[in-house]
N, C-alpha and C. Protein backbone atom coordinates (compact mmCIF):
# COMPACT_ATOMS: atom_id res chain seq x y z
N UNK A 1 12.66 14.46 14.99
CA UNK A 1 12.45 13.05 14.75
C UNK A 1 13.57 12.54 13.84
N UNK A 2 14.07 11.37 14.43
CA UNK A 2 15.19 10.73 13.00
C UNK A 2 14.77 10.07 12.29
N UNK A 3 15.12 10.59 11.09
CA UNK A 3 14.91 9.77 9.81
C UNK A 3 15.96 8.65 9.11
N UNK A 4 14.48 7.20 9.38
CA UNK A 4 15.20 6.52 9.02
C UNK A 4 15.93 6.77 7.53
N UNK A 5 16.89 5.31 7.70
CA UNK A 5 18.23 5.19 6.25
C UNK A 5 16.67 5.34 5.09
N UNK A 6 17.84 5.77 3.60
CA UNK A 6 17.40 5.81 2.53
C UNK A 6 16.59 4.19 1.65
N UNK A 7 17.74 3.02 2.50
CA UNK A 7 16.92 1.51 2.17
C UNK A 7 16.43 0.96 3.04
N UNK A 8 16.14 1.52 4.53
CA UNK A 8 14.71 0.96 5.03
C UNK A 8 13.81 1.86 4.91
N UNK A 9 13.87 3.60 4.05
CA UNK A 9 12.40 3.92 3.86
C UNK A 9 11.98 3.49 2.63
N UNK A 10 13.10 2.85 1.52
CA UNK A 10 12.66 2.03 0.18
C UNK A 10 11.72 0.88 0.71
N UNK A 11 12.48 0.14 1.77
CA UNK A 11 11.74 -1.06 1.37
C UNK A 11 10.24 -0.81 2.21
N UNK A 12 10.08 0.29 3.00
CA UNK A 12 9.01 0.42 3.62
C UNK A 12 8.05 0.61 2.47
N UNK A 13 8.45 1.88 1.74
CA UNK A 13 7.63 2.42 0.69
C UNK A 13 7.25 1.13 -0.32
N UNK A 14 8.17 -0.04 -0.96
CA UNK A 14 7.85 -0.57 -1.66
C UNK A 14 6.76 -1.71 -1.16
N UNK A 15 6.91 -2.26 0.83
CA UNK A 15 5.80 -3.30 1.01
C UNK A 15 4.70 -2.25 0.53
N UNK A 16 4.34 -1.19 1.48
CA UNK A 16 3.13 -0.13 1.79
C UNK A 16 2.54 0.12 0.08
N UNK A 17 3.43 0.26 -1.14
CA UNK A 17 3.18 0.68 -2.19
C UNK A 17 2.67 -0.90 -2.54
N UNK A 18 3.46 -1.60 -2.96
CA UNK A 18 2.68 -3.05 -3.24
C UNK A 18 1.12 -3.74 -2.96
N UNK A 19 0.77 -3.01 -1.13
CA UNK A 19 -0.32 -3.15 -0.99
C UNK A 19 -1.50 -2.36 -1.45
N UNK A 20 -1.05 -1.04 -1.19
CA UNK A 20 -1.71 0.00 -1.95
C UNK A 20 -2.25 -0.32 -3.44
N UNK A 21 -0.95 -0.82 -3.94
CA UNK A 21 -1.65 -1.32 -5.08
C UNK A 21 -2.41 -2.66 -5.47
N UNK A 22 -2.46 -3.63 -4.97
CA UNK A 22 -2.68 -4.66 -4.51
C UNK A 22 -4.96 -4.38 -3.98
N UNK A 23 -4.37 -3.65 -3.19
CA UNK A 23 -5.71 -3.39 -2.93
C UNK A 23 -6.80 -2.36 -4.11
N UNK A 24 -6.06 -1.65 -4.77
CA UNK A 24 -6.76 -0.85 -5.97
C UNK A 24 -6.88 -2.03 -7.40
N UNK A 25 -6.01 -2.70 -7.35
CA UNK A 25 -5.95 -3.95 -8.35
C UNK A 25 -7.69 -4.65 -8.13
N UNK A 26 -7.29 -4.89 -6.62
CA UNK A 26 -8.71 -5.75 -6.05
C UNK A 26 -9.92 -4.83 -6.50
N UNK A 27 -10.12 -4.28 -6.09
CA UNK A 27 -11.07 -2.83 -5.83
C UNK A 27 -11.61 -2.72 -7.26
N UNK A 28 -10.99 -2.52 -8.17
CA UNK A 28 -11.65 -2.33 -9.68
C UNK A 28 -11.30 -3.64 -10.44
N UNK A 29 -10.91 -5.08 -9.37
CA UNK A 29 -11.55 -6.16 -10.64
C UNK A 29 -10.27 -6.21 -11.93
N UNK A 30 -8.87 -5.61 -12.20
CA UNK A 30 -8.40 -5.40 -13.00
C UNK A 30 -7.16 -7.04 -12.92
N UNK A 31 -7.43 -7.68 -13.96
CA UNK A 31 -6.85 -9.21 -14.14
C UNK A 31 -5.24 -9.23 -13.93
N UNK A 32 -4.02 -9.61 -13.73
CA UNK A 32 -2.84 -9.54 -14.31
C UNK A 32 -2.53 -10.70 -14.14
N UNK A 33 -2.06 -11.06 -15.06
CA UNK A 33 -0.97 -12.06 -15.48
C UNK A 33 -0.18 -12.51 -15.21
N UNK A 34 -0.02 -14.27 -14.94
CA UNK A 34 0.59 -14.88 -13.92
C UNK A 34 2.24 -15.10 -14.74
N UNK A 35 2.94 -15.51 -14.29
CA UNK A 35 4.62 -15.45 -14.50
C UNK A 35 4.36 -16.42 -16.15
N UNK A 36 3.72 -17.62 -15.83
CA UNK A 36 3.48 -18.41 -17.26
C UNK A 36 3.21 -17.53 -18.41
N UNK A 37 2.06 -17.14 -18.15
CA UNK A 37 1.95 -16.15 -19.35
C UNK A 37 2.68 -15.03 -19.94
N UNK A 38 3.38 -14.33 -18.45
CA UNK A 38 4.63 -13.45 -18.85
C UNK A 38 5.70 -14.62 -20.17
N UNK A 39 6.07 -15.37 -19.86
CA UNK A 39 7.09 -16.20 -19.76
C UNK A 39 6.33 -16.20 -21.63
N UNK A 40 5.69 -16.31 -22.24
CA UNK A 40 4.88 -16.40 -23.33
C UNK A 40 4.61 -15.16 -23.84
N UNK A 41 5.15 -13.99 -23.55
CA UNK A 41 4.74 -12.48 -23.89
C UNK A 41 4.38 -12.27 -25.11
N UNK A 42 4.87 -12.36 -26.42
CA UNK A 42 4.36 -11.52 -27.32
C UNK A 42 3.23 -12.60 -28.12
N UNK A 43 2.90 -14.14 -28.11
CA UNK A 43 2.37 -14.59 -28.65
C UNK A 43 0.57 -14.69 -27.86
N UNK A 44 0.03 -14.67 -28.65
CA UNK A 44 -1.58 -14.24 -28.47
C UNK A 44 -1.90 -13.26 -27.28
N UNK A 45 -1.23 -12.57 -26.48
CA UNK A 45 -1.56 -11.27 -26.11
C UNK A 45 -2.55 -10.66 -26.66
N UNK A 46 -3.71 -10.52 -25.94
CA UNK A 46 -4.44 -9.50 -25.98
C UNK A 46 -3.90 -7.74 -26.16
N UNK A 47 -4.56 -7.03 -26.49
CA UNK A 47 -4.33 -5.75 -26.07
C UNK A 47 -4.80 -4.94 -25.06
N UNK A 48 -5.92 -5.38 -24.82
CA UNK A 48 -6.39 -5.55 -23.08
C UNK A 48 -5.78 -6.19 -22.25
N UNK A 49 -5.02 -6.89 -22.18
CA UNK A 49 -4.32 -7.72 -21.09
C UNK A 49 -2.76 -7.33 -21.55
N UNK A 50 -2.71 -6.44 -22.77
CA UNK A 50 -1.31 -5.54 -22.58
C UNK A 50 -1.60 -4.68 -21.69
N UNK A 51 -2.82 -4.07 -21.62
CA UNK A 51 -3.40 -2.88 -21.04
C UNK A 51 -2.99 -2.95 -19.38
N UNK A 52 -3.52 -3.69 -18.94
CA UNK A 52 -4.07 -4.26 -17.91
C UNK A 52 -2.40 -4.37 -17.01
N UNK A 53 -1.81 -5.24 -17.74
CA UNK A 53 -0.28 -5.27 -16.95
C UNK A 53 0.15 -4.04 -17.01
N UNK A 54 0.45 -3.41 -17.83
CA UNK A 54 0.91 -1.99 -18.07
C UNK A 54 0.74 -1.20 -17.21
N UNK A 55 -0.78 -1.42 -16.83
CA UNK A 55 -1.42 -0.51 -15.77
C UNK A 55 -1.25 -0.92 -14.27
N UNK A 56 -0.93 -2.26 -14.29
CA UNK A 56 -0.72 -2.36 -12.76
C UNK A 56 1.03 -2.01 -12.62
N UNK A 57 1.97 -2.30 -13.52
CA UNK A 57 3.09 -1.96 -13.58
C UNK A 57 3.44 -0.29 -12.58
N UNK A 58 2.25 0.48 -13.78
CA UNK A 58 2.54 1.76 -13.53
C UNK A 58 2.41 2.13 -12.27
N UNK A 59 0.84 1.47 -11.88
CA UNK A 59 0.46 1.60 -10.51
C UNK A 59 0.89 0.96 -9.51
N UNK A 60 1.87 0.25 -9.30
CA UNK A 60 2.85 -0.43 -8.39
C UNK A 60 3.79 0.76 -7.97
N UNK A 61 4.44 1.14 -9.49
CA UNK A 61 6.02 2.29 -9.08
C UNK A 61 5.00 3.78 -8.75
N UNK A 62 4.05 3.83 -9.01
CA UNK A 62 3.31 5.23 -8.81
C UNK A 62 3.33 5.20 -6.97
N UNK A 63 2.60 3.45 -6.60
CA UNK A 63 2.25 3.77 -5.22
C UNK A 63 3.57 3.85 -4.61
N UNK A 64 4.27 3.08 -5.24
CA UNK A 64 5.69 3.26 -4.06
C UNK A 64 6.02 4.67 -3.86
N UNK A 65 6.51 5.36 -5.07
CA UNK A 65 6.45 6.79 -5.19
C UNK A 65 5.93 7.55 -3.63
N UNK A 66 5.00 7.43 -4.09
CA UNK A 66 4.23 7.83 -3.43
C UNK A 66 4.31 8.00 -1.83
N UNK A 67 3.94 6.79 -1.02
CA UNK A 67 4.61 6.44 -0.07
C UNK A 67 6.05 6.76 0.39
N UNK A 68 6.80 6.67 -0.46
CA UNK A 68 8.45 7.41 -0.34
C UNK A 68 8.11 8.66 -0.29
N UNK A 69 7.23 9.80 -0.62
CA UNK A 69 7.54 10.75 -0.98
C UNK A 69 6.70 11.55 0.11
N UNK A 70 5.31 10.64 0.59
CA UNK A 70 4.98 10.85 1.85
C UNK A 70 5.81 10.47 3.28
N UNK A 71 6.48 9.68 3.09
CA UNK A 71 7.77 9.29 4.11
C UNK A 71 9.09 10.43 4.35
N UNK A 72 9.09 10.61 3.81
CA UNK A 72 10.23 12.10 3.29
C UNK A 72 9.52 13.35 3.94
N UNK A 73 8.29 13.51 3.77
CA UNK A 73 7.82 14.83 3.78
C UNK A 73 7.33 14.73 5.88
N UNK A 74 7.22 13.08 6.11
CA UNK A 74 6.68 13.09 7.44
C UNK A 74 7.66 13.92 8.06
N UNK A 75 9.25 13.15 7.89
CA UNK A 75 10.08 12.94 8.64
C UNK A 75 11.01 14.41 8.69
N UNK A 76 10.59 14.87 7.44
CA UNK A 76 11.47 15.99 7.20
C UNK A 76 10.60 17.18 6.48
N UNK A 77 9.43 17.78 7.16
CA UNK A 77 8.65 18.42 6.90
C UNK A 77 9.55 19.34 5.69
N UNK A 78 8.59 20.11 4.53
CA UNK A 78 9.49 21.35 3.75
C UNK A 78 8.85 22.49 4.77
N UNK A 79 9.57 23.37 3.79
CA UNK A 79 9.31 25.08 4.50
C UNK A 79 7.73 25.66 3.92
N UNK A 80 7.28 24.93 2.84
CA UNK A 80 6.04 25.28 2.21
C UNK A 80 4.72 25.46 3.37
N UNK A 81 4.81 24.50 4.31
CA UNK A 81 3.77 24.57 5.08
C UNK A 81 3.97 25.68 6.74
N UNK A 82 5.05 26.36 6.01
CA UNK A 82 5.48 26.96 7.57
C UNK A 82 4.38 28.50 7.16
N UNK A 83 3.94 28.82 8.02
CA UNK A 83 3.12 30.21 7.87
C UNK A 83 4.31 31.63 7.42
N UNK A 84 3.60 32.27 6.87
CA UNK A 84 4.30 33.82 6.13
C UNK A 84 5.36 34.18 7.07
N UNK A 85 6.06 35.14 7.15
CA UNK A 85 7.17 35.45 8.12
C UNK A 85 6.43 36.48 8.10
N UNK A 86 6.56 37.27 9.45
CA UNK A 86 5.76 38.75 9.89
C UNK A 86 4.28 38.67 9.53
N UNK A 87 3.89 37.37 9.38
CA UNK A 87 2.06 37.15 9.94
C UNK A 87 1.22 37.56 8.18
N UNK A 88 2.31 37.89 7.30
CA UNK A 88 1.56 38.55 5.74
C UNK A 88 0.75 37.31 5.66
N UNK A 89 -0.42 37.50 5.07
CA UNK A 89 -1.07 36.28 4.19
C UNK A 89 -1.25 36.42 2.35
C-alpha cells in the first residue's frame, strides 16, 4: 500500500484529531474559552477555566498524535506484530 506524503497524513491526523477531540470535549461537558476571553488571559481567570483550556489544549495535540501514529502504523505495519521466526512462542 502507498503511503501517503508526511503533510497530507498531518493534516489528516490534525482534522480526525480535532474531532476526536471535539467530541470528548462534548461527551464530558468540559467549557473552553472563546478567542475574547483568550484575548483577556491573565485578568480574572479562574483556575478551573485555566484547567479546563489546558486540558483541551493537551487533548487536541494528544488526539492528533495519535491518529498520526495510527496512520503510520496502518500504512507501514512494524515487525512487532509479525509472528516468532521458526514458529517459537
Amino acid at each position: 500500500m502507498n503511503q501517503p506524503g508526511n503533510l497530507t497524513m498531518g493534516v489528516i491526523s490534525l482534522i480526525c484529531g480535532a474531532l476526536l477531540s471535539l467530541a470528548f470535549l462534548w461527551l464530558f461537558g468540559i467549557e473552553v474559552s472563546g478567542l475574547e476571553r483568550f484575548r483577556e488571559f491573565p485578568d480574572g481567570w479562574s483556575i478551573s477555566e485555566l484547567a479546563f483550556n489546558a486540558f483541551a489544549i493537551v487533548l487536541l495535540i494528544g488526539a492528533t498524535r495519535a491518529v498520526y501514529k495510527g496512520l503510520q502504523e496502518y500504512y507501514n505495519p512494524s515487525d512487532d506484530d509479525a509472528p516468532p521466526a521458526g514458529g517459537a512462542y
